[in-house]
PDB file of N, CA and C in Angstrom:
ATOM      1  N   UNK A   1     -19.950   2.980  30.572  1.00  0.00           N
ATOM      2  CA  UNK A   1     -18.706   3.730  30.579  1.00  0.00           C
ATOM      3  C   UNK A   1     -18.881   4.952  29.685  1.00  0.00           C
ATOM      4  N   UNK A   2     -18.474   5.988  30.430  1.00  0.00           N
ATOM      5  CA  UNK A   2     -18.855   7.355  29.601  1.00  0.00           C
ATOM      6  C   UNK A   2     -17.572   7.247  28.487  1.00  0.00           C
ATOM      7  N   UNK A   3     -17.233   8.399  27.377  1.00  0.00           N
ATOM      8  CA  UNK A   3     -16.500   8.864  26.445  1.00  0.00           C
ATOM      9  C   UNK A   3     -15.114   9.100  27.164  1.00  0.00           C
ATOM     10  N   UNK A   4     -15.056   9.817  28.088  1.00  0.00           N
ATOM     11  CA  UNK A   4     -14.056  10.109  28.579  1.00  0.00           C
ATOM     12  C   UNK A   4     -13.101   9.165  29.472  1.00  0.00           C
ATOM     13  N   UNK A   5     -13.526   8.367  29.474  1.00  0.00           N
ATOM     14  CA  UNK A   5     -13.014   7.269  30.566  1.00  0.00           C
ATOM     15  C   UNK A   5     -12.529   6.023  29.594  1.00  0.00           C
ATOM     16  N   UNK A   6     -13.791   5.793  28.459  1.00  0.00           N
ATOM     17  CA  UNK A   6     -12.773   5.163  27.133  1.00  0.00           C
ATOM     18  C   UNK A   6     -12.214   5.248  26.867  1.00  0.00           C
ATOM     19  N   UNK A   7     -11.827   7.424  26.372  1.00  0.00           N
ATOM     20  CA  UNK A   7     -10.592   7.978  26.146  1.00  0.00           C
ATOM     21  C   UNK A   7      -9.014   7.652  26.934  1.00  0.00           C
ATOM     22  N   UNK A   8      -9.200   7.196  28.401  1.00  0.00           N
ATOM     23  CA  UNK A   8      -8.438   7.081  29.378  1.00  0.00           C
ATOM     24  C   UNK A   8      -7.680   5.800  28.890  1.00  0.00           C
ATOM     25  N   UNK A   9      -8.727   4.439  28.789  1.00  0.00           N
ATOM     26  CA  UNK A   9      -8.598   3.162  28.377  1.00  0.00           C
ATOM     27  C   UNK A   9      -7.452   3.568  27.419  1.00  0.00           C
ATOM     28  N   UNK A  10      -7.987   3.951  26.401  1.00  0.00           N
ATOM     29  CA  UNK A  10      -7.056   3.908  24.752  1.00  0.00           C
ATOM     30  C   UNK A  10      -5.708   4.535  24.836  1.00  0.00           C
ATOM     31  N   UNK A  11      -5.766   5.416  25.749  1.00  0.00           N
ATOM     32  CA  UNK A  11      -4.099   6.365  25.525  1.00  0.00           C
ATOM     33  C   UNK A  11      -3.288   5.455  26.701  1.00  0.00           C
ATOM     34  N   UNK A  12      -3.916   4.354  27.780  1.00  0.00           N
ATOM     35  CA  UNK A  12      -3.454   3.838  28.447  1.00  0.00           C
ATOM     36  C   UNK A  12      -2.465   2.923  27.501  1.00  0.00           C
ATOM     37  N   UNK A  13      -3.316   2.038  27.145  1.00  0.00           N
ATOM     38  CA  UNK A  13      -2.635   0.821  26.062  1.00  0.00           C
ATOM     39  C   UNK A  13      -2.332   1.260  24.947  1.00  0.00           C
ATOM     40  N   UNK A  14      -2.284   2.461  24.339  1.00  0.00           N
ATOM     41  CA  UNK A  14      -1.509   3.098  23.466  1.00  0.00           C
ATOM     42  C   UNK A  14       0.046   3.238  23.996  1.00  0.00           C
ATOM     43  N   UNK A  15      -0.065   3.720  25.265  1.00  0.00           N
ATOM     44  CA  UNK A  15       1.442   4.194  25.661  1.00  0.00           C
ATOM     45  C   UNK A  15       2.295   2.817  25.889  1.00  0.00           C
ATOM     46  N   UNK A  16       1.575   1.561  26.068  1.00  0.00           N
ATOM     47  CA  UNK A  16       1.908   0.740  26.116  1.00  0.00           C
ATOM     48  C   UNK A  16       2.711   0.065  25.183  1.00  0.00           C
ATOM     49  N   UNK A  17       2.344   0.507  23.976  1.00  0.00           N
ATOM     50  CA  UNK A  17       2.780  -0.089  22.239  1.00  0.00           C
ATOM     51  C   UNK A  17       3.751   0.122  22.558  1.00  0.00           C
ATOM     52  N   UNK A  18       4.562  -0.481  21.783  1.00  0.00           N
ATOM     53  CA  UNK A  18       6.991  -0.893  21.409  1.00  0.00           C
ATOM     54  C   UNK A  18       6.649  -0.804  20.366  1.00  0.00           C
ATOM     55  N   UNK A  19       5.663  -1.408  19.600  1.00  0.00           N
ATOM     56  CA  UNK A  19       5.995  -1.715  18.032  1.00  0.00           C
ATOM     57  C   UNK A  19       5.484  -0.751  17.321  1.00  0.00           C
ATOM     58  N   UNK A  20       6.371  -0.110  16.659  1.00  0.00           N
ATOM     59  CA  UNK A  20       6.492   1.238  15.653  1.00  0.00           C
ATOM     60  C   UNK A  20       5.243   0.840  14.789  1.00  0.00           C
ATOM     61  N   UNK A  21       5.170  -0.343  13.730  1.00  0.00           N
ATOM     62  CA  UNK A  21       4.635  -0.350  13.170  1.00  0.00           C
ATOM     63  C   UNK A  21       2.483  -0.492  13.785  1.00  0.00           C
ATOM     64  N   UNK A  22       2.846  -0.585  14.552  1.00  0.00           N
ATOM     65  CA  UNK A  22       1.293  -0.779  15.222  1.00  0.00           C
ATOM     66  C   UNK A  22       1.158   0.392  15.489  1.00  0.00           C
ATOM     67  N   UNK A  23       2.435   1.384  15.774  1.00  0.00           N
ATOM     68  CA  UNK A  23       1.671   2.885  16.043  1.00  0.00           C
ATOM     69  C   UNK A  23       1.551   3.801  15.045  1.00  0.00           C
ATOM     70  N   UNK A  24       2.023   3.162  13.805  1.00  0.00           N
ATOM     71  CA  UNK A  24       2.348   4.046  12.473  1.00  0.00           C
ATOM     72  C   UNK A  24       0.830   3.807  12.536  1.00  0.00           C
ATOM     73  N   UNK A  25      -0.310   2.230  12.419  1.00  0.00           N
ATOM     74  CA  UNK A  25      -1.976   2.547  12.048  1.00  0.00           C
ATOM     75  C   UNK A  25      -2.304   3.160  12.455  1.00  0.00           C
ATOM     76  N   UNK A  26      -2.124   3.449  13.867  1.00  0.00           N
ATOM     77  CA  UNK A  26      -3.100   3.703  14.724  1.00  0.00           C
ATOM     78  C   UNK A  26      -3.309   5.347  14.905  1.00  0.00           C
ATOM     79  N   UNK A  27      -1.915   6.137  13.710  1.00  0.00           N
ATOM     80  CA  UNK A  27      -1.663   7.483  13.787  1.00  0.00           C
ATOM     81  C   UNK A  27      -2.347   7.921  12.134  1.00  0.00           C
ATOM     82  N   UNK A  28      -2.033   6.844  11.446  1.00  0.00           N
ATOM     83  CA  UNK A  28      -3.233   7.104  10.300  1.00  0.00           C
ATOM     84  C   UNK A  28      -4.221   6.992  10.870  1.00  0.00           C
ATOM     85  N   UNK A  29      -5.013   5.796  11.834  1.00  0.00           N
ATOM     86  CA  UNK A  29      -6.287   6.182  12.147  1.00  0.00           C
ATOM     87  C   UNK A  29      -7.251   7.262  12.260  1.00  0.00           C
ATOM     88  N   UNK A  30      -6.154   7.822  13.688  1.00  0.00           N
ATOM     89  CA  UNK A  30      -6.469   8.844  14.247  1.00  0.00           C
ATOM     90  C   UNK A  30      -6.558  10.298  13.467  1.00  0.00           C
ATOM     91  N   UNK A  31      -5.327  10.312  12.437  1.00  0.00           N
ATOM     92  CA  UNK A  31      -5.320  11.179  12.082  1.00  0.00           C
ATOM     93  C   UNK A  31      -6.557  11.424  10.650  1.00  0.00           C
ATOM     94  N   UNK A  32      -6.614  10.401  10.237  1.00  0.00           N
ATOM     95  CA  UNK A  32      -7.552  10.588   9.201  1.00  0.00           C
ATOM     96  C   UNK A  32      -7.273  10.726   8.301  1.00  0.00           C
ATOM     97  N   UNK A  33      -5.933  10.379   7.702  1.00  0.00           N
ATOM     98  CA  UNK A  33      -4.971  11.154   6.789  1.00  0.00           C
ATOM     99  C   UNK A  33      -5.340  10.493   5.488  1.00  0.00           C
ATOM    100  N   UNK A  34      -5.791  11.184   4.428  1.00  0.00           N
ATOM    101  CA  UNK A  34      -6.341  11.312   2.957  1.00  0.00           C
ATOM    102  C   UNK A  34      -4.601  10.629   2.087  1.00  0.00           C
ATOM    103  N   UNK A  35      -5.002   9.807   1.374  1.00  0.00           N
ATOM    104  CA  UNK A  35      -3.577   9.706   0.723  1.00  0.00           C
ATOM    105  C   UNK A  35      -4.043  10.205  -0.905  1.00  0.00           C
ATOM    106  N   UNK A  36      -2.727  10.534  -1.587  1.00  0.00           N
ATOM    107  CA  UNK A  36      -3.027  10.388  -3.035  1.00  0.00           C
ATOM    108  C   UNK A  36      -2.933   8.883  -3.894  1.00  0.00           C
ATOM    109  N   UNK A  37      -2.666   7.757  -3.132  1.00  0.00           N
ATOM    110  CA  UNK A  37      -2.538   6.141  -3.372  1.00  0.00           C
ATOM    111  C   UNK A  37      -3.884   5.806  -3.533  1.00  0.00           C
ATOM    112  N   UNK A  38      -3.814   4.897  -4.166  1.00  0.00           N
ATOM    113  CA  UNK A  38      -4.931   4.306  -4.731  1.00  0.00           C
ATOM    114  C   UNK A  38      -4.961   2.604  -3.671  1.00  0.00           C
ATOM    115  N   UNK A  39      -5.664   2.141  -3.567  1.00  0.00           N
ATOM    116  CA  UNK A  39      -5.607   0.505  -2.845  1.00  0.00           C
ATOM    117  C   UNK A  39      -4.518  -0.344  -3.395  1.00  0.00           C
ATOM    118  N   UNK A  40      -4.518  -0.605  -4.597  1.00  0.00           N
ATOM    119  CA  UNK A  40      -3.533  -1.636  -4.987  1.00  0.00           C
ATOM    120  C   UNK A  40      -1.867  -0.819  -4.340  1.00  0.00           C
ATOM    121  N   UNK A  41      -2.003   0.507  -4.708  1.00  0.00           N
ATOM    122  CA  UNK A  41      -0.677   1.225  -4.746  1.00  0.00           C
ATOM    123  C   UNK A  41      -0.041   0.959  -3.362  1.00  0.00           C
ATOM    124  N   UNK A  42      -1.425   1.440  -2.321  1.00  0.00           N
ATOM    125  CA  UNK A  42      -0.926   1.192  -1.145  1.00  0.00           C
ATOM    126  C   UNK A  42      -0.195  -0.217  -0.453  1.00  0.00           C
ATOM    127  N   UNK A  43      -1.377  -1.084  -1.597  1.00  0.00           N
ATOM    128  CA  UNK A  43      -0.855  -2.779  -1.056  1.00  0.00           C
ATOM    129  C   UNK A  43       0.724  -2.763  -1.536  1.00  0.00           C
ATOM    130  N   UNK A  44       1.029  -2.540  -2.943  1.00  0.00           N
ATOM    131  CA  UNK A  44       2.209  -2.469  -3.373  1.00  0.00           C
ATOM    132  C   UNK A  44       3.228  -2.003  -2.246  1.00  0.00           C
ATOM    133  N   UNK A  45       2.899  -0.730  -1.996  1.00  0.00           N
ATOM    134  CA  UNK A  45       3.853  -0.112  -1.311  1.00  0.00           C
ATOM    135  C   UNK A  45       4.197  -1.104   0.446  1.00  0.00           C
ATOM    136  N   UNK A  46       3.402  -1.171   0.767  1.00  0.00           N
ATOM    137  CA  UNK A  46       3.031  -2.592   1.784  1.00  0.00           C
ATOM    138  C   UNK A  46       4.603  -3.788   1.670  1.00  0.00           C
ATOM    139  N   UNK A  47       4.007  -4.009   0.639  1.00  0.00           N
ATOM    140  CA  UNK A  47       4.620  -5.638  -0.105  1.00  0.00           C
ATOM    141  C   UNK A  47       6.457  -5.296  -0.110  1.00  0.00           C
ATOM    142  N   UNK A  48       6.637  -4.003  -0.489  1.00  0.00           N
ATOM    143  CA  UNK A  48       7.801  -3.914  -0.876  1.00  0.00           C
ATOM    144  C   UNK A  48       8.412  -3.707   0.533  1.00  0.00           C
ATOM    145  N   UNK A  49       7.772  -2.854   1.325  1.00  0.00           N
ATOM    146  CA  UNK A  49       8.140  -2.492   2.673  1.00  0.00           C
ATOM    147  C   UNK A  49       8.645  -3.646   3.095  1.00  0.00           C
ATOM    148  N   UNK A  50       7.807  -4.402   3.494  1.00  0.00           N
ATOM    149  CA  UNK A  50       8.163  -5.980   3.851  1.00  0.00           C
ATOM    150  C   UNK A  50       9.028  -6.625   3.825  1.00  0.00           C
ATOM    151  N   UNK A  51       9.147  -6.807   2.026  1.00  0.00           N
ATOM    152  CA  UNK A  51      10.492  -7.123   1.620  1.00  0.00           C
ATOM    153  C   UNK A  51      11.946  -6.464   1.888  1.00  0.00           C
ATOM    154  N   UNK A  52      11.844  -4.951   1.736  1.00  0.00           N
ATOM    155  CA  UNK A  52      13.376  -4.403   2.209  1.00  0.00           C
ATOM    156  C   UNK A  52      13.333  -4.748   3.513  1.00  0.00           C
ATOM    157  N   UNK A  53      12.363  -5.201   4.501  1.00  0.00           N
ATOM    158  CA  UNK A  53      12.562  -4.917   6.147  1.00  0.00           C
ATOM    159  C   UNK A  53      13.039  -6.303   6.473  1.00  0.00           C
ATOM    160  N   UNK A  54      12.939  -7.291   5.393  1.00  0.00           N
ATOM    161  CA  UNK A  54      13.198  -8.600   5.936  1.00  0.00           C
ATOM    162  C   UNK A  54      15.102  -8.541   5.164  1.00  0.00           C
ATOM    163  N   UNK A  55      15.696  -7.849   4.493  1.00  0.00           N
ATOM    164  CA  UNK A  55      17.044  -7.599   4.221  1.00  0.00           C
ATOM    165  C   UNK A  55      17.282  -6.150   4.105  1.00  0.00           C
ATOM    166  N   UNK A  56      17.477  -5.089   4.303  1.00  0.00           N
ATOM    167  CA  UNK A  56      17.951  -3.704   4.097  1.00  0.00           C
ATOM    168  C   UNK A  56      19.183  -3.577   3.266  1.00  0.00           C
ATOM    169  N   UNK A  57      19.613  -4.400   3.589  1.00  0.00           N
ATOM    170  CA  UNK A  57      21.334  -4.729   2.394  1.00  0.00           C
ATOM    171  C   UNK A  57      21.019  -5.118   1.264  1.00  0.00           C
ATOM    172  N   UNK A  58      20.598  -5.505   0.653  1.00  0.00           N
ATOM    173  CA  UNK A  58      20.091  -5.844  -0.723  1.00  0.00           C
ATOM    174  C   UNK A  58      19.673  -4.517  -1.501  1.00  0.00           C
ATOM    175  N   UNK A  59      19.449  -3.501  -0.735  1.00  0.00           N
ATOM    176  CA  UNK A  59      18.874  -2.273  -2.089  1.00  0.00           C
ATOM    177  C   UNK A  59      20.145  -1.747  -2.647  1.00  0.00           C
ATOM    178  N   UNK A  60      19.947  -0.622  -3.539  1.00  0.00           N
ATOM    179  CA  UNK A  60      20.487  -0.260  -4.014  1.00  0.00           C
ATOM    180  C   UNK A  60      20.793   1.189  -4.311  1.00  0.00           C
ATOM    181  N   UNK A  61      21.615   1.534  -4.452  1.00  0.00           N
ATOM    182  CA  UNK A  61      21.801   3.332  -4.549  1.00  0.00           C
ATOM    183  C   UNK A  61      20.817   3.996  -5.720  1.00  0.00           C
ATOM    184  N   UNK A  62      20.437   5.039  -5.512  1.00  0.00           N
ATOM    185  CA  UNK A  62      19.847   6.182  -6.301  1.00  0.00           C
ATOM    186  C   UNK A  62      20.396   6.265  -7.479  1.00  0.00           C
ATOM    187  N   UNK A  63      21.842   5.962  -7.475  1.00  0.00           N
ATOM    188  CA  UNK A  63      23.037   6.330  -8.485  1.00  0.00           C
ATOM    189  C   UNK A  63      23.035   5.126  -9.352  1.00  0.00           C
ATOM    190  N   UNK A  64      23.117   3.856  -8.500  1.00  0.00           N
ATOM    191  CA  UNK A  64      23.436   2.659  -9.534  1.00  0.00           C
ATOM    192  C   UNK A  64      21.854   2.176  -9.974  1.00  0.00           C
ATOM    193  N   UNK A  65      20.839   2.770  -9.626  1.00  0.00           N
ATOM    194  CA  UNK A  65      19.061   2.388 -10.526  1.00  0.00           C
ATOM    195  C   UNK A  65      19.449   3.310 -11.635  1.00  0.00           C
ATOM    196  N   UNK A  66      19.507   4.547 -11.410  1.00  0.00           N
ATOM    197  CA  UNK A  66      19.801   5.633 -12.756  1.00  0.00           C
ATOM    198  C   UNK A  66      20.597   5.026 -13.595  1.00  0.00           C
ATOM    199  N   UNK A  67      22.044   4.240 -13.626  1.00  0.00           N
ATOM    200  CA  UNK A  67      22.474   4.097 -14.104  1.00  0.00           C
ATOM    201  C   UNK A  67      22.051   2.473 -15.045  1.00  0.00           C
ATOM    202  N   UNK A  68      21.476   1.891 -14.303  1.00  0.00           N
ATOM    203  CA  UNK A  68      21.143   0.345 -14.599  1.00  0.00           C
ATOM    204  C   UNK A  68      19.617   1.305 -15.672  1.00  0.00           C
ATOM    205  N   UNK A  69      19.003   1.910 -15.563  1.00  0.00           N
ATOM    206  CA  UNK A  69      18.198   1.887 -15.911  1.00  0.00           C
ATOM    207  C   UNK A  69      18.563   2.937 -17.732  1.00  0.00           C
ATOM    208  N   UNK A  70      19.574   3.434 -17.288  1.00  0.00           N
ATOM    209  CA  UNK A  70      20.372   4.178 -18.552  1.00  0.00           C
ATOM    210  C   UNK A  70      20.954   3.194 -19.369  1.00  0.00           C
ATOM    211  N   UNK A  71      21.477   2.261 -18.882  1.00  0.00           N
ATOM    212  CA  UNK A  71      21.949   1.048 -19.861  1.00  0.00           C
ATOM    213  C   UNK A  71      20.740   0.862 -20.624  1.00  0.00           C
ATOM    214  N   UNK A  72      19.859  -0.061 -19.301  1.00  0.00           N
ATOM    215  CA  UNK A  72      19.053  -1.011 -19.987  1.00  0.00           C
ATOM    216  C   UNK A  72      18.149  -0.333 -21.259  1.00  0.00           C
ATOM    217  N   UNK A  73      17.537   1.145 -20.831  1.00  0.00           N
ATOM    218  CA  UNK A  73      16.553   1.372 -21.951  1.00  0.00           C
ATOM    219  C   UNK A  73      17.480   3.019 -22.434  1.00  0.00           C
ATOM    220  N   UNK A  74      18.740   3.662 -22.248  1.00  0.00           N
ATOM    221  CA  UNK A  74      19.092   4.524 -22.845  1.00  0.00           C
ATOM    222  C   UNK A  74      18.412   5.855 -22.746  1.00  0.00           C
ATOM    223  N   UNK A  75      17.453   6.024 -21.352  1.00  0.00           N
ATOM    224  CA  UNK A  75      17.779   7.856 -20.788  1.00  0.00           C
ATOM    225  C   UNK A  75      18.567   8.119 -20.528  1.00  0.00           C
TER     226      UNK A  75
END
């Protein structure tokens, strides 16, 4: 199988994907995209994703972290 006909294969079952998150890799793949994250950071960032996606109601405003965080240590 030549290059171009692989190419055919991949954008076939690409167009196929529903799931966002399988096309979010597959657009870092492609794209090649350099992060400023380090491995753990990325896992972190991973982990937390996860967690807000399994409740979205549980976070919290911009306004009430600033403020929780002004109590607790006084910026």
């Amino acid at each position: 199988m030549n290059i171009l006909e692989e190419r055919k294969k991949l954008i076939a079952k690409i167009n196929k994907i529903e799931n966002p998150e399988i096309l979010e890799r597959i657009s870092l793949i492609v794209e090649d995209s350099a992060t400023l994250l380090n491995e753990n950071q990325i896992n972190e960032v991973r982990e937390r994703r996860v967690e807000y996606l399994k409740n979205p109601e549980e976070v919290i405003s911009l306004e009430e972290f600033k403020s929780t965080i002004k109590t607790k240590y006084g910026f």
